[in-house]
PDB file of N, CA and C in Angstrom:
ATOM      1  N   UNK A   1      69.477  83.071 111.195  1.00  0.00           N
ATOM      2  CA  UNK A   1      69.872  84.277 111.914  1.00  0.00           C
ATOM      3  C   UNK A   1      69.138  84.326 113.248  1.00  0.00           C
ATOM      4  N   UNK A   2      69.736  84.926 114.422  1.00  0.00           N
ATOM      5  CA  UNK A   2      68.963  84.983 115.970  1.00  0.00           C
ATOM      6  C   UNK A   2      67.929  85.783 115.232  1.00  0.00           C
ATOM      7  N   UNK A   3      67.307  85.953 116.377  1.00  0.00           N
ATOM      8  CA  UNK A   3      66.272  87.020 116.624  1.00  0.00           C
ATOM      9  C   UNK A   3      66.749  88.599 116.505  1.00  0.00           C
ATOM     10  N   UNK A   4      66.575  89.242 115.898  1.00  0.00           N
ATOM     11  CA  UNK A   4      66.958  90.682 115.862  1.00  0.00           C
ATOM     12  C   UNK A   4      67.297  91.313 117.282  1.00  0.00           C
ATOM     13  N   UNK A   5      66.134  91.589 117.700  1.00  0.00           N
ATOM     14  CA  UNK A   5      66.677  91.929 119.248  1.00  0.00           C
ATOM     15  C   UNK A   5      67.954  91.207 120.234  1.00  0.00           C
ATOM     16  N   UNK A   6      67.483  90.328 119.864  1.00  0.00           N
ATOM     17  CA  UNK A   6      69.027  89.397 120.274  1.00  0.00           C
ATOM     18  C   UNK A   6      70.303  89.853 119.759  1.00  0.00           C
ATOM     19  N   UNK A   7      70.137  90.098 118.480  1.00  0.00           N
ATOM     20  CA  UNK A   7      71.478  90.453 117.694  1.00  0.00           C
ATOM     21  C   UNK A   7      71.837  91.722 118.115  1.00  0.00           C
ATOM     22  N   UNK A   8      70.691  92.753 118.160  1.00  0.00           N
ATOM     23  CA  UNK A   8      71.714  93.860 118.600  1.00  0.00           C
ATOM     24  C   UNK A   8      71.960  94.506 120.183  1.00  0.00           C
ATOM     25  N   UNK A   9      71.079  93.331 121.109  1.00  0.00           N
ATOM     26  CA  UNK A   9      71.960  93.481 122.477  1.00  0.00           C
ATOM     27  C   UNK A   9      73.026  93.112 122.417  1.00  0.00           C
ATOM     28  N   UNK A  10      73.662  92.040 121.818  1.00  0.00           N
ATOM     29  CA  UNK A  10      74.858  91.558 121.743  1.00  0.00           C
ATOM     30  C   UNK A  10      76.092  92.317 120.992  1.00  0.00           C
ATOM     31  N   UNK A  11      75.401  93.391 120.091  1.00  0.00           N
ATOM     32  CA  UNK A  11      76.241  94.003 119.532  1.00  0.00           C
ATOM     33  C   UNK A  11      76.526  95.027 119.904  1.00  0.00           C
ATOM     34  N   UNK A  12      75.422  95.562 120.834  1.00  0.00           N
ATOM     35  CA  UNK A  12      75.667  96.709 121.903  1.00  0.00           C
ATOM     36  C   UNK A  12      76.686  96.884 123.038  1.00  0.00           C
ATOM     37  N   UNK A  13      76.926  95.080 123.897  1.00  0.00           N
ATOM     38  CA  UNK A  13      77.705  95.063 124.335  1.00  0.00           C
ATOM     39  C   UNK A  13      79.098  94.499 123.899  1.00  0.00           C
ATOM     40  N   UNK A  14      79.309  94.397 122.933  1.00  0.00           N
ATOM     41  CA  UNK A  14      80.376  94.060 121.816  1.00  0.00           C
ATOM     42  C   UNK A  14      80.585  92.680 122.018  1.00  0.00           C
ATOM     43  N   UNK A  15      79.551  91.884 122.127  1.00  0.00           N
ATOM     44  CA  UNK A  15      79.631  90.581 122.235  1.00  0.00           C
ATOM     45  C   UNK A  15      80.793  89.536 121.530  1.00  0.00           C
ATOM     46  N   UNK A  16      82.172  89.403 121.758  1.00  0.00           N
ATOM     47  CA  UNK A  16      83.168  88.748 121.385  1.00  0.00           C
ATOM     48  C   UNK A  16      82.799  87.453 120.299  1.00  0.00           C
ATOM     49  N   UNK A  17      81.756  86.609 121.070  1.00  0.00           N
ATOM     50  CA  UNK A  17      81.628  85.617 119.765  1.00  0.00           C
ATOM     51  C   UNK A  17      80.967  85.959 118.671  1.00  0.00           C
ATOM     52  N   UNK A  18      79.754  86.658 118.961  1.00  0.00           N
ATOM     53  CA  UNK A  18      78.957  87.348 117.723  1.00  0.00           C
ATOM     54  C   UNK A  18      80.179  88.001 116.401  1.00  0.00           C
ATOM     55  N   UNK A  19      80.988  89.069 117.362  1.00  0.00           N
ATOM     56  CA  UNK A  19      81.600  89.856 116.100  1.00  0.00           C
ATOM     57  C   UNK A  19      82.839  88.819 115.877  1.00  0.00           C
ATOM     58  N   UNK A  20      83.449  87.766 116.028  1.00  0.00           N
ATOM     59  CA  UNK A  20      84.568  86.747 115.673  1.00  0.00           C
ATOM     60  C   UNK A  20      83.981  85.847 114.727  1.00  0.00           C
ATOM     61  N   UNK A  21      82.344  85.712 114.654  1.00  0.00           N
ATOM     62  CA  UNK A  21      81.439  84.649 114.063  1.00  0.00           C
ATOM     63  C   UNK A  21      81.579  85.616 112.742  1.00  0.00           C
ATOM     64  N   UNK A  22      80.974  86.970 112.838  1.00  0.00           N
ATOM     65  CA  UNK A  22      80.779  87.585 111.600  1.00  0.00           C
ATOM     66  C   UNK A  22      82.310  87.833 110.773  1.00  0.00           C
ATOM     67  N   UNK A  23      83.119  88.684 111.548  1.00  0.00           N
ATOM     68  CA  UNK A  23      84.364  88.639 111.167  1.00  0.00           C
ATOM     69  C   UNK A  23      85.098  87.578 110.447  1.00  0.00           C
ATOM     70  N   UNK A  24      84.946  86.208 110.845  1.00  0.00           N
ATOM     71  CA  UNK A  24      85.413  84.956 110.601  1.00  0.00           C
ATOM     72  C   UNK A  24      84.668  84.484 109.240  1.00  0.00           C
ATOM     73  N   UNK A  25      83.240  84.685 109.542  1.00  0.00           N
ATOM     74  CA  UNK A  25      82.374  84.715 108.147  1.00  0.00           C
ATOM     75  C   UNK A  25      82.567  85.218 106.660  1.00  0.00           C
ATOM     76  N   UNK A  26      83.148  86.212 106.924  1.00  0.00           N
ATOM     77  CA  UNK A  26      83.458  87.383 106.141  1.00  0.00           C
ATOM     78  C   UNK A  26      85.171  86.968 105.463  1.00  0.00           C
ATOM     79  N   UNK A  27      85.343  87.067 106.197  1.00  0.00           N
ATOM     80  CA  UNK A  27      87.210  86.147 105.558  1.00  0.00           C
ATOM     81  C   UNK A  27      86.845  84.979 105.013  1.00  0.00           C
ATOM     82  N   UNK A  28      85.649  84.219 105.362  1.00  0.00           N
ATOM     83  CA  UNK A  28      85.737  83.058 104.479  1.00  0.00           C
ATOM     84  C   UNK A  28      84.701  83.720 103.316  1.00  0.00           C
ATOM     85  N   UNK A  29      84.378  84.528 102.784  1.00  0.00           N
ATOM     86  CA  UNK A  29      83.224  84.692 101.601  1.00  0.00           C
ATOM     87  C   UNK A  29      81.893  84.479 101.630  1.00  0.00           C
ATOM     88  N   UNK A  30      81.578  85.141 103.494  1.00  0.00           N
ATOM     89  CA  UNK A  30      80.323  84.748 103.802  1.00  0.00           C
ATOM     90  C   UNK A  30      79.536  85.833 103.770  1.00  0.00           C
ATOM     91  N   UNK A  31      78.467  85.652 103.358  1.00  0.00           N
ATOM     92  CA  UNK A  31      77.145  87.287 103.893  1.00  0.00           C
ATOM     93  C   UNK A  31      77.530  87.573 105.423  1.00  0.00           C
ATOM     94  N   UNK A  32      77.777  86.966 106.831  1.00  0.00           N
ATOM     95  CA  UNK A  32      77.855  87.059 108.409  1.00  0.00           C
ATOM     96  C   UNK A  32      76.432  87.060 108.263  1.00  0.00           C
ATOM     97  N   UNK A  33      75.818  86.324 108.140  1.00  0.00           N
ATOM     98  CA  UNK A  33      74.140  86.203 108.538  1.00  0.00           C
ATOM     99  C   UNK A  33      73.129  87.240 108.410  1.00  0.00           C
ATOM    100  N   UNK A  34      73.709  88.602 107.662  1.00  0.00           N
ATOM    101  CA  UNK A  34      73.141  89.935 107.582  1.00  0.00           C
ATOM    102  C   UNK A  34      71.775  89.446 107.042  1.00  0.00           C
ATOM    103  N   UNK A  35      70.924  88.279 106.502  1.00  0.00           N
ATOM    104  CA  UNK A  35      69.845  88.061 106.324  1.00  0.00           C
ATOM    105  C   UNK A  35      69.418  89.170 105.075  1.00  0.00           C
ATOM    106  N   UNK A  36      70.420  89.563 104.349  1.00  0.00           N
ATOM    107  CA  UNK A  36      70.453  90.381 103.163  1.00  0.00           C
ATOM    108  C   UNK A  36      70.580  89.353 101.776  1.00  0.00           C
ATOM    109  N   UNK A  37      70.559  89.775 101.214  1.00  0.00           N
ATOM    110  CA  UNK A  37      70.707  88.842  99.214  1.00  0.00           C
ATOM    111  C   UNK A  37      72.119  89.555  99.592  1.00  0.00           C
ATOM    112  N   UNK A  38      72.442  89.119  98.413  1.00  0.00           N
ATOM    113  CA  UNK A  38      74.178  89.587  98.201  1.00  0.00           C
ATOM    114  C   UNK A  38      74.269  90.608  97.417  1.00  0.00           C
ATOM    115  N   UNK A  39      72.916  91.053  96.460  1.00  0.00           N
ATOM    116  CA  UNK A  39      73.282  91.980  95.776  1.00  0.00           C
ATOM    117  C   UNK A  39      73.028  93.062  97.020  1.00  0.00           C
ATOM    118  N   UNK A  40      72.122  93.143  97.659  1.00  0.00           N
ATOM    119  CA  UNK A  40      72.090  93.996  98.817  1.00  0.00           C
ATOM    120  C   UNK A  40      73.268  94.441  99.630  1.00  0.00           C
ATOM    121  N   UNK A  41      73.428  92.968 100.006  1.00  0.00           N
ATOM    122  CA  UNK A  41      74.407  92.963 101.065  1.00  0.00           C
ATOM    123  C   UNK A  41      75.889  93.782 100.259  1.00  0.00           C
ATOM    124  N   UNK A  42      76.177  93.718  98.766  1.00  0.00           N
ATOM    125  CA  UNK A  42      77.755  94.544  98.272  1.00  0.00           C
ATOM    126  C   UNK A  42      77.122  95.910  98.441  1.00  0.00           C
ATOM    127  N   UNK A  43      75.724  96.120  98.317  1.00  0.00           N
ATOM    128  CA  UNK A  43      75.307  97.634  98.396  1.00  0.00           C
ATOM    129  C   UNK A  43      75.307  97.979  99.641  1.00  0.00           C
ATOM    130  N   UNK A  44      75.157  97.481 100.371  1.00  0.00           N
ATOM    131  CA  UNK A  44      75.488  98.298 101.985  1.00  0.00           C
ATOM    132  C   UNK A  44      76.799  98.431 102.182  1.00  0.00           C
ATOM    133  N   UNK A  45      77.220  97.631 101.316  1.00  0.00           N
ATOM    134  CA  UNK A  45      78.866  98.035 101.687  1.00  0.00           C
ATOM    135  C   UNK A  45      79.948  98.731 100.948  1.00  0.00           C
ATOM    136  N   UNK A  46      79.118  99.224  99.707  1.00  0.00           N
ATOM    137  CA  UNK A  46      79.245 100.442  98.853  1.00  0.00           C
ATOM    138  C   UNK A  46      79.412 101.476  99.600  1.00  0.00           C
ATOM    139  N   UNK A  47      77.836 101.822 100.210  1.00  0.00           N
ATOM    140  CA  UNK A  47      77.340 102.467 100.907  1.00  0.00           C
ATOM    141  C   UNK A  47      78.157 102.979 102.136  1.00  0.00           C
ATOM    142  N   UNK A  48      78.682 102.142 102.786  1.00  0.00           N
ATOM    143  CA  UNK A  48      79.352 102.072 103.934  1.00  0.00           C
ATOM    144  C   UNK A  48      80.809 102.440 103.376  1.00  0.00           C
ATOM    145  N   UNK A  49      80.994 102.566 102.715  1.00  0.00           N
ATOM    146  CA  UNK A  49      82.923 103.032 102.226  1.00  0.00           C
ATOM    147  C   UNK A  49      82.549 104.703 102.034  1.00  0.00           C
ATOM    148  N   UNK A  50      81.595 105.293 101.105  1.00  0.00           N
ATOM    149  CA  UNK A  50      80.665 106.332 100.604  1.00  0.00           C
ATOM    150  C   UNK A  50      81.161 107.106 102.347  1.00  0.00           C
ATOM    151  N   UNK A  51      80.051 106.075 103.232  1.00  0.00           N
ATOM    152  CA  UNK A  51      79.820 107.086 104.935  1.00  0.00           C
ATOM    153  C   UNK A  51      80.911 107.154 105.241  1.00  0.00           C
ATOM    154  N   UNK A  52      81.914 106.410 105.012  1.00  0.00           N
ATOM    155  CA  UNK A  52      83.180 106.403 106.103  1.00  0.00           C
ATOM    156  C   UNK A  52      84.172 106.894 105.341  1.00  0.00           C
ATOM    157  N   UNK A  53      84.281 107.960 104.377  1.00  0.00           N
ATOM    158  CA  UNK A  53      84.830 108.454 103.275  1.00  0.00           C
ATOM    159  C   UNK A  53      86.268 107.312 103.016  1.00  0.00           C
ATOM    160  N   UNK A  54      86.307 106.296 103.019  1.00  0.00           N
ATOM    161  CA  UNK A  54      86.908 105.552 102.388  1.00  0.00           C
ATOM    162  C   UNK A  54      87.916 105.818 101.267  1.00  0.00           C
ATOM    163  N   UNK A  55      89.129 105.127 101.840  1.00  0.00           N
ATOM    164  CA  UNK A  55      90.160 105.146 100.435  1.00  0.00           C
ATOM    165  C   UNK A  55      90.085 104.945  98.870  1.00  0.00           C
ATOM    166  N   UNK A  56      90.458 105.646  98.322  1.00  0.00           N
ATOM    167  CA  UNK A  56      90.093 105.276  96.490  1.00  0.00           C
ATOM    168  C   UNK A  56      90.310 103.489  96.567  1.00  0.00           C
ATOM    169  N   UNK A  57      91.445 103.001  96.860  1.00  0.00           N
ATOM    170  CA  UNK A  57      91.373 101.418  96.991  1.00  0.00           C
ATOM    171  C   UNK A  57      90.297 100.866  97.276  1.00  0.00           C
ATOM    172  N   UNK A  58      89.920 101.124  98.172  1.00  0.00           N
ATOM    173  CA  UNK A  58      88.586 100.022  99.054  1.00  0.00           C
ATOM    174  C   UNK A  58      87.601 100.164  98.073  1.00  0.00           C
ATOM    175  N   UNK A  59      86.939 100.773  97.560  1.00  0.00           N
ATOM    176  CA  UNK A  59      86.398 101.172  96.654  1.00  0.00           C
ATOM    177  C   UNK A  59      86.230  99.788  95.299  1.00  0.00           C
ATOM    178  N   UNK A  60      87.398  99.732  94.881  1.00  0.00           N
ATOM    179  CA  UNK A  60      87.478  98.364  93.752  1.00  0.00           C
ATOM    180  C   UNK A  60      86.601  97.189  94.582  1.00  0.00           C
ATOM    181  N   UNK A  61      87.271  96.797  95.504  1.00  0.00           N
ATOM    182  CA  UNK A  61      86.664  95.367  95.766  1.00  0.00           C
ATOM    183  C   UNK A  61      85.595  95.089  95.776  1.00  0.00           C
ATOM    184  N   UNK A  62      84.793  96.240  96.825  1.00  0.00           N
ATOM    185  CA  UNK A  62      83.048  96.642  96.948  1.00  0.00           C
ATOM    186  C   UNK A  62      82.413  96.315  95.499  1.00  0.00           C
ATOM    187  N   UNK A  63      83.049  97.647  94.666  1.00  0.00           N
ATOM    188  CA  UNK A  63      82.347  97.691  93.591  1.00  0.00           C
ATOM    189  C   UNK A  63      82.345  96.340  92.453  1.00  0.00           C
ATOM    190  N   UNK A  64      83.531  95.625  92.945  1.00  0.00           N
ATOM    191  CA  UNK A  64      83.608  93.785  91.934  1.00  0.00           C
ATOM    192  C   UNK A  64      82.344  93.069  92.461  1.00  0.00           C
ATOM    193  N   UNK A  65      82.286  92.787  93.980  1.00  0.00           N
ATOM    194  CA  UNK A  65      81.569  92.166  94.448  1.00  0.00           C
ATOM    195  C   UNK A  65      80.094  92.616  94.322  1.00  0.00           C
ATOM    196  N   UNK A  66      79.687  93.501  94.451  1.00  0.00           N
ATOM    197  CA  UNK A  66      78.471  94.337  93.962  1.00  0.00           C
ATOM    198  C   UNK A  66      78.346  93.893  92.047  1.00  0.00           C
ATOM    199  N   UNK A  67      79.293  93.921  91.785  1.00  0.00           N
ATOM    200  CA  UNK A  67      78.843  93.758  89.995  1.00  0.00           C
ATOM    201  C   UNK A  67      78.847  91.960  90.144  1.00  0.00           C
ATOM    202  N   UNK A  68      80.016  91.527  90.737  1.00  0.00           N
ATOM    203  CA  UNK A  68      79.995  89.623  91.178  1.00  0.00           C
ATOM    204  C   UNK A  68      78.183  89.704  91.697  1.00  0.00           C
ATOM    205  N   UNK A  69      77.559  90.543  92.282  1.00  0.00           N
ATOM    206  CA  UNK A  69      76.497  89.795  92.871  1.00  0.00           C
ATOM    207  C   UNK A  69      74.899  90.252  91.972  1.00  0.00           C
ATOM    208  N   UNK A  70      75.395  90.809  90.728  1.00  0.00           N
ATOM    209  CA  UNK A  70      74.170  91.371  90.010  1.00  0.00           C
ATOM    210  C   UNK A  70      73.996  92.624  89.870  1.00  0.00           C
ATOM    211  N   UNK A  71      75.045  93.375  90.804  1.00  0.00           N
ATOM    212  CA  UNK A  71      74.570  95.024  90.869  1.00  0.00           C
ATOM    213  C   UNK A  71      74.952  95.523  89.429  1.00  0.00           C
ATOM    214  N   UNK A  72      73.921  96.618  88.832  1.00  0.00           N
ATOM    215  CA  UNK A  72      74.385  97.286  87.817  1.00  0.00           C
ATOM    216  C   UNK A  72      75.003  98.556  88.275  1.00  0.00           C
ATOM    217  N   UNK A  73      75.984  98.892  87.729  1.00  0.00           N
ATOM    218  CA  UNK A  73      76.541 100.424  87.709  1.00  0.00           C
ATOM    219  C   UNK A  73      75.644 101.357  87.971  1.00  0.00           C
ATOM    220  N   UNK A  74      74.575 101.335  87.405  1.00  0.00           N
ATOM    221  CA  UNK A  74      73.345 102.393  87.912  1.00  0.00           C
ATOM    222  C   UNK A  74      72.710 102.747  89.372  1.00  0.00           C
ATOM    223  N   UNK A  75      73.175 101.159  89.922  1.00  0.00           N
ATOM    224  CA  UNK A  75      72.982 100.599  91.189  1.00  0.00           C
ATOM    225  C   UNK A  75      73.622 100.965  92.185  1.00  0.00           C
ATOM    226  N   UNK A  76      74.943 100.706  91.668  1.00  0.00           N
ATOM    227  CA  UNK A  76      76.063 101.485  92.281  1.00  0.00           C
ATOM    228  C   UNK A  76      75.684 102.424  92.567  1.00  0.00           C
ATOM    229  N   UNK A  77      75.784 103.944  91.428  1.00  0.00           N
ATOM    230  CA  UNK A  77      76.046 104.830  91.302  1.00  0.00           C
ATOM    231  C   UNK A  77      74.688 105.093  92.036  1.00  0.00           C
ATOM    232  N   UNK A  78      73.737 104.415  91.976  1.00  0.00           N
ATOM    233  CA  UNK A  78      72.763 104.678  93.064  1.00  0.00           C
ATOM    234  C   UNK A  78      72.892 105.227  94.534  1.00  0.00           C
ATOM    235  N   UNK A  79      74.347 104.387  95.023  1.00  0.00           N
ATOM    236  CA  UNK A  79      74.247 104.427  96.493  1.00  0.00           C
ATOM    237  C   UNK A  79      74.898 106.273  97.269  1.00  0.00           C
ATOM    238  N   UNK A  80      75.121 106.888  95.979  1.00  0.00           N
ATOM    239  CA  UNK A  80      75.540 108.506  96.078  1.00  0.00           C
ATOM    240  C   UNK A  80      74.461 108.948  96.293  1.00  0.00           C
ATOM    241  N   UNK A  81      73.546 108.852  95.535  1.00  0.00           N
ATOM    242  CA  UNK A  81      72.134 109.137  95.303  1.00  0.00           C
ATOM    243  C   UNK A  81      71.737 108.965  97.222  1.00  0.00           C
ATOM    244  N   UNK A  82      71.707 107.829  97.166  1.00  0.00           N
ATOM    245  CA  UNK A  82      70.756 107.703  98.353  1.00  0.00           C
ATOM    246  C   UNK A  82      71.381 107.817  99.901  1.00  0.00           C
ATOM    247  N   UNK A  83      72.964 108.183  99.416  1.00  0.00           N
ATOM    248  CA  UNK A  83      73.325 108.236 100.493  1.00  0.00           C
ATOM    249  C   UNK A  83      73.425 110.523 100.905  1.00  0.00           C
ATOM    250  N   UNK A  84      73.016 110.801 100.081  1.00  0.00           N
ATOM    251  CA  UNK A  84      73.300 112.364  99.455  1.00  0.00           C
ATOM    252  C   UNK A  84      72.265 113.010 100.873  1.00  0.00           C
ATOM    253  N   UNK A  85      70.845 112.660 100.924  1.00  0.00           N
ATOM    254  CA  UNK A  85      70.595 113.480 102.061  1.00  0.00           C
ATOM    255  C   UNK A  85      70.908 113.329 103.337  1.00  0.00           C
ATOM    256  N   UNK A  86      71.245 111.948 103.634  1.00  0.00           N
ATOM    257  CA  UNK A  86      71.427 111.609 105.090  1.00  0.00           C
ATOM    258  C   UNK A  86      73.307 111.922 105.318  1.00  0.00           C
ATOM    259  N   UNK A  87      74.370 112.190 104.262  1.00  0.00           N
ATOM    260  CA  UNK A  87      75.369 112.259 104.745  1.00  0.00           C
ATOM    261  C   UNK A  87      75.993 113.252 104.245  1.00  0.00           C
ATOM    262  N   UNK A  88      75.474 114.570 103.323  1.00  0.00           N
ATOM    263  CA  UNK A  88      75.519 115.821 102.660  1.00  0.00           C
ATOM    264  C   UNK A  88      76.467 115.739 101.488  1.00  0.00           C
ATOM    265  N   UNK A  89      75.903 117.009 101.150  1.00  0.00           N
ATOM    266  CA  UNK A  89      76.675 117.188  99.540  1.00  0.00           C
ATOM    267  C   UNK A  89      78.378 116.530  99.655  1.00  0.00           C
ATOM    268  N   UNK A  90      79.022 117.283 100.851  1.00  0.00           N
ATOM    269  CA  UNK A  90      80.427 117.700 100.492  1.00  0.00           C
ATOM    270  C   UNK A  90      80.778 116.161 100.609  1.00  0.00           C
ATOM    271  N   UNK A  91      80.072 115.204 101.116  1.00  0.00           N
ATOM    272  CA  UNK A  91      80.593 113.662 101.867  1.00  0.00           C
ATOM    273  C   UNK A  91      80.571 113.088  99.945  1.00  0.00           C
ATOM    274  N   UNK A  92      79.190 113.345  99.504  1.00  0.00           N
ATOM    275  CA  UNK A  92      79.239 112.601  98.369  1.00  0.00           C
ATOM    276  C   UNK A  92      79.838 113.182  97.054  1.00  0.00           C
ATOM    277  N   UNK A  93      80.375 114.786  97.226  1.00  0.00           N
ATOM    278  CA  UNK A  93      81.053 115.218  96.026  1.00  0.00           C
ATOM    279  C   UNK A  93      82.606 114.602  96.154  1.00  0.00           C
ATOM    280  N   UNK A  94      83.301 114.410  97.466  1.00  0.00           N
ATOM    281  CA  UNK A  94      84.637 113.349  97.684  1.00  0.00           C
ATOM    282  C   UNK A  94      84.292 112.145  97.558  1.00  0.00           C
ATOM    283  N   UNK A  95      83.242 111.558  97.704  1.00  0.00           N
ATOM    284  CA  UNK A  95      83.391 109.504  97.040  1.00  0.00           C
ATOM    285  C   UNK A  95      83.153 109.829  95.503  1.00  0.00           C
ATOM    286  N   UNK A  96      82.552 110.639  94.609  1.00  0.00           N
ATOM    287  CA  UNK A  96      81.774 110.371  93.309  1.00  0.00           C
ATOM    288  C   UNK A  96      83.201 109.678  92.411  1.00  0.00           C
ATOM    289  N   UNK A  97      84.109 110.554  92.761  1.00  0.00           N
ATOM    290  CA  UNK A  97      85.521 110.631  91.619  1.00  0.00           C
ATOM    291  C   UNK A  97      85.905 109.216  92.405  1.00  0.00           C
ATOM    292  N   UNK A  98      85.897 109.003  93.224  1.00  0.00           N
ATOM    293  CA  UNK A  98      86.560 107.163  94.435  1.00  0.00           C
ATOM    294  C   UNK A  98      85.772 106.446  93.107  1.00  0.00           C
ATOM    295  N   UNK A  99      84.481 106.625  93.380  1.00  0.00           N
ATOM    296  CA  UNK A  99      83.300 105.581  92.693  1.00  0.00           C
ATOM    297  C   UNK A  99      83.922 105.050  91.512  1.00  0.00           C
ATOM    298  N   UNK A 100      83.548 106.233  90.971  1.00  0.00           N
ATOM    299  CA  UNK A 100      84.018 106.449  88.956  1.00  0.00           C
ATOM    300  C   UNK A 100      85.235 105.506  88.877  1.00  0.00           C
ATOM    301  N   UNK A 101      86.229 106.065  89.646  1.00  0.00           N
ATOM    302  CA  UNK A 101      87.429 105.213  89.130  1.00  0.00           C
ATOM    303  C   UNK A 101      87.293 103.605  89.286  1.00  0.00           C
ATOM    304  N   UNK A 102      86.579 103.443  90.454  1.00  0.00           N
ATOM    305  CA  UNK A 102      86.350 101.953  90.833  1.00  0.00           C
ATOM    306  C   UNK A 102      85.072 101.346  89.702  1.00  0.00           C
ATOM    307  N   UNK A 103      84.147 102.351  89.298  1.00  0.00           N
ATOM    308  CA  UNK A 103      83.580 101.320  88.138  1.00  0.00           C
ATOM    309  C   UNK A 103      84.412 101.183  86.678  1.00  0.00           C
ATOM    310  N   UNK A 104      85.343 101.589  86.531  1.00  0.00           N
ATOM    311  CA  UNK A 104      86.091 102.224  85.427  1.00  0.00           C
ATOM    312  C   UNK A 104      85.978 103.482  84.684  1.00  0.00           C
ATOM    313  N   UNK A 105      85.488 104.494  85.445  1.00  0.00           N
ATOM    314  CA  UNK A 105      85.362 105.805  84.554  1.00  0.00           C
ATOM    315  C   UNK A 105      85.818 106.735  85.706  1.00  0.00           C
ATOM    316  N   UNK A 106      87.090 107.477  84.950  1.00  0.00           N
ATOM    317  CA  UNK A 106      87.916 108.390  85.673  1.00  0.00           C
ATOM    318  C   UNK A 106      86.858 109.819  85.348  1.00  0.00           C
ATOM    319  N   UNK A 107      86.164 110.468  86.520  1.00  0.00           N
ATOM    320  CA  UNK A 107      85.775 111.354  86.687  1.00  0.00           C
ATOM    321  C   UNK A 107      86.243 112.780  86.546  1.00  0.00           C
ATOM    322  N   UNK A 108      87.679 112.752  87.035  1.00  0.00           N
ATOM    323  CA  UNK A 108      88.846 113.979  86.866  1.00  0.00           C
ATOM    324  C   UNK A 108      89.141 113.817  85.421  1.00  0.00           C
ATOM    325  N   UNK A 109      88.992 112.861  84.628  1.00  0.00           N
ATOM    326  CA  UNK A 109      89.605 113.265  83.387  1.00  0.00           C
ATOM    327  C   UNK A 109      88.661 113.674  82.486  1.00  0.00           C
ATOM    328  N   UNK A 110      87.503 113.519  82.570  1.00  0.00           N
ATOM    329  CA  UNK A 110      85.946 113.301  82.055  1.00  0.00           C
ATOM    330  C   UNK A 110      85.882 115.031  82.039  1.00  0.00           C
ATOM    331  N   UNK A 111      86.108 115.551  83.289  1.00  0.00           N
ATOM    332  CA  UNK A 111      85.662 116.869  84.341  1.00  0.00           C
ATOM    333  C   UNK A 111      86.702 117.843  82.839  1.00  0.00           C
ATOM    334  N   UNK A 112      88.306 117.322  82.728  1.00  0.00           N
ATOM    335  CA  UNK A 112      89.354 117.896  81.956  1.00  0.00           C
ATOM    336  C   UNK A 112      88.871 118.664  80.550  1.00  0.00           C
ATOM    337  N   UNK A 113      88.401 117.269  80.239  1.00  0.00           N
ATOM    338  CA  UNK A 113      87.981 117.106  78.702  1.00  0.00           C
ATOM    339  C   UNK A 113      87.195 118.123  78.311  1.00  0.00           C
ATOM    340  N   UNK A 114      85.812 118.184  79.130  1.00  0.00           N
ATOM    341  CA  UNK A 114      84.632 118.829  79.325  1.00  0.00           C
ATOM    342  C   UNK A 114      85.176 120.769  79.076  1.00  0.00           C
ATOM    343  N   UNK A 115      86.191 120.749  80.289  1.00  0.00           N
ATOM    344  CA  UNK A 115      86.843 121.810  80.362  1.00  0.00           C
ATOM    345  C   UNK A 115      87.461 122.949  79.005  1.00  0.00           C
ATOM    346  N   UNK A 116      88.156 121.509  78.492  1.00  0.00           N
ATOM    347  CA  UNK A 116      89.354 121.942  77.365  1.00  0.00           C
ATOM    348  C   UNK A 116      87.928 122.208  76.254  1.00  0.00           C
ATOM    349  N   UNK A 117      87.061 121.541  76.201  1.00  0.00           N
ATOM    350  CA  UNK A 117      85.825 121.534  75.150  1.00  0.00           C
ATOM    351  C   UNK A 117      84.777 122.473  74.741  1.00  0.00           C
ATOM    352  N   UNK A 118      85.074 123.087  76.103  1.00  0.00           N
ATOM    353  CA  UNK A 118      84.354 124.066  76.595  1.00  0.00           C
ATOM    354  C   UNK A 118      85.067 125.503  76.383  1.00  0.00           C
ATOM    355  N   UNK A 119      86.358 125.359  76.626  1.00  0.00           N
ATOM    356  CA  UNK A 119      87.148 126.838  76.733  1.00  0.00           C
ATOM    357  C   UNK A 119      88.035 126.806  75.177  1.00  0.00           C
TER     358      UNK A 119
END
């Protein structure tokens, strides 16, 4: 990997080969040099679907590759956790039910049950 400082002048000025290198990386099944492990590297990008309130879809792939790279579900379900003060309640009460479904546990039906069990 460059030098850090290097990397993010270049990314500041949207340096064309830098982001075609990573981009290109990434279509082939690469880390892009993020100098992360892979179990890391599916958690930032958990993480990153979570910030960018992301489609229920996008959601599956993250969460394969995150379990493909060692992550446990706990791990996962970690990244609500840690993403909860820096991006507020209402950001992480819309991914929790995305999450659930993408590790296999439907949250809305869980929420039903609870309901009918209750009343």
């Amino acid at each position: 990997m460059e030098e850090p400082g290097r990397v993010l002048r270049r990314l500041a000025i949207g340096d064309d080969a830098l982001l075609h290198h990573v981009l290109a990386a990434e279509k082939a099944g690469h880390q892009s040099g993020s100098a992360l492990d892979p179990k890391t590297h599916a958690l930032v990008r958990v993480s990153t679907l979570i910030a960018m309130d992301a489609a229920e879809p996008s959601y599956l792939w993250a969460v394969d590759a995150a379990r493909a790279a060692g992550a446990s579900d706990e791990e996962v379900v970690g990244c609500l956790l840690a993403a909860l003060p820096v991006l507020g309640v209402a950001r992480v009460v819309c991914a929790a039910p995305k999450l659930g479904l993408a590790l296999g546990y439907d949250v809305g039906a869980a929420l039903e049950r609870a309901d009918l069990l209750a009343g």
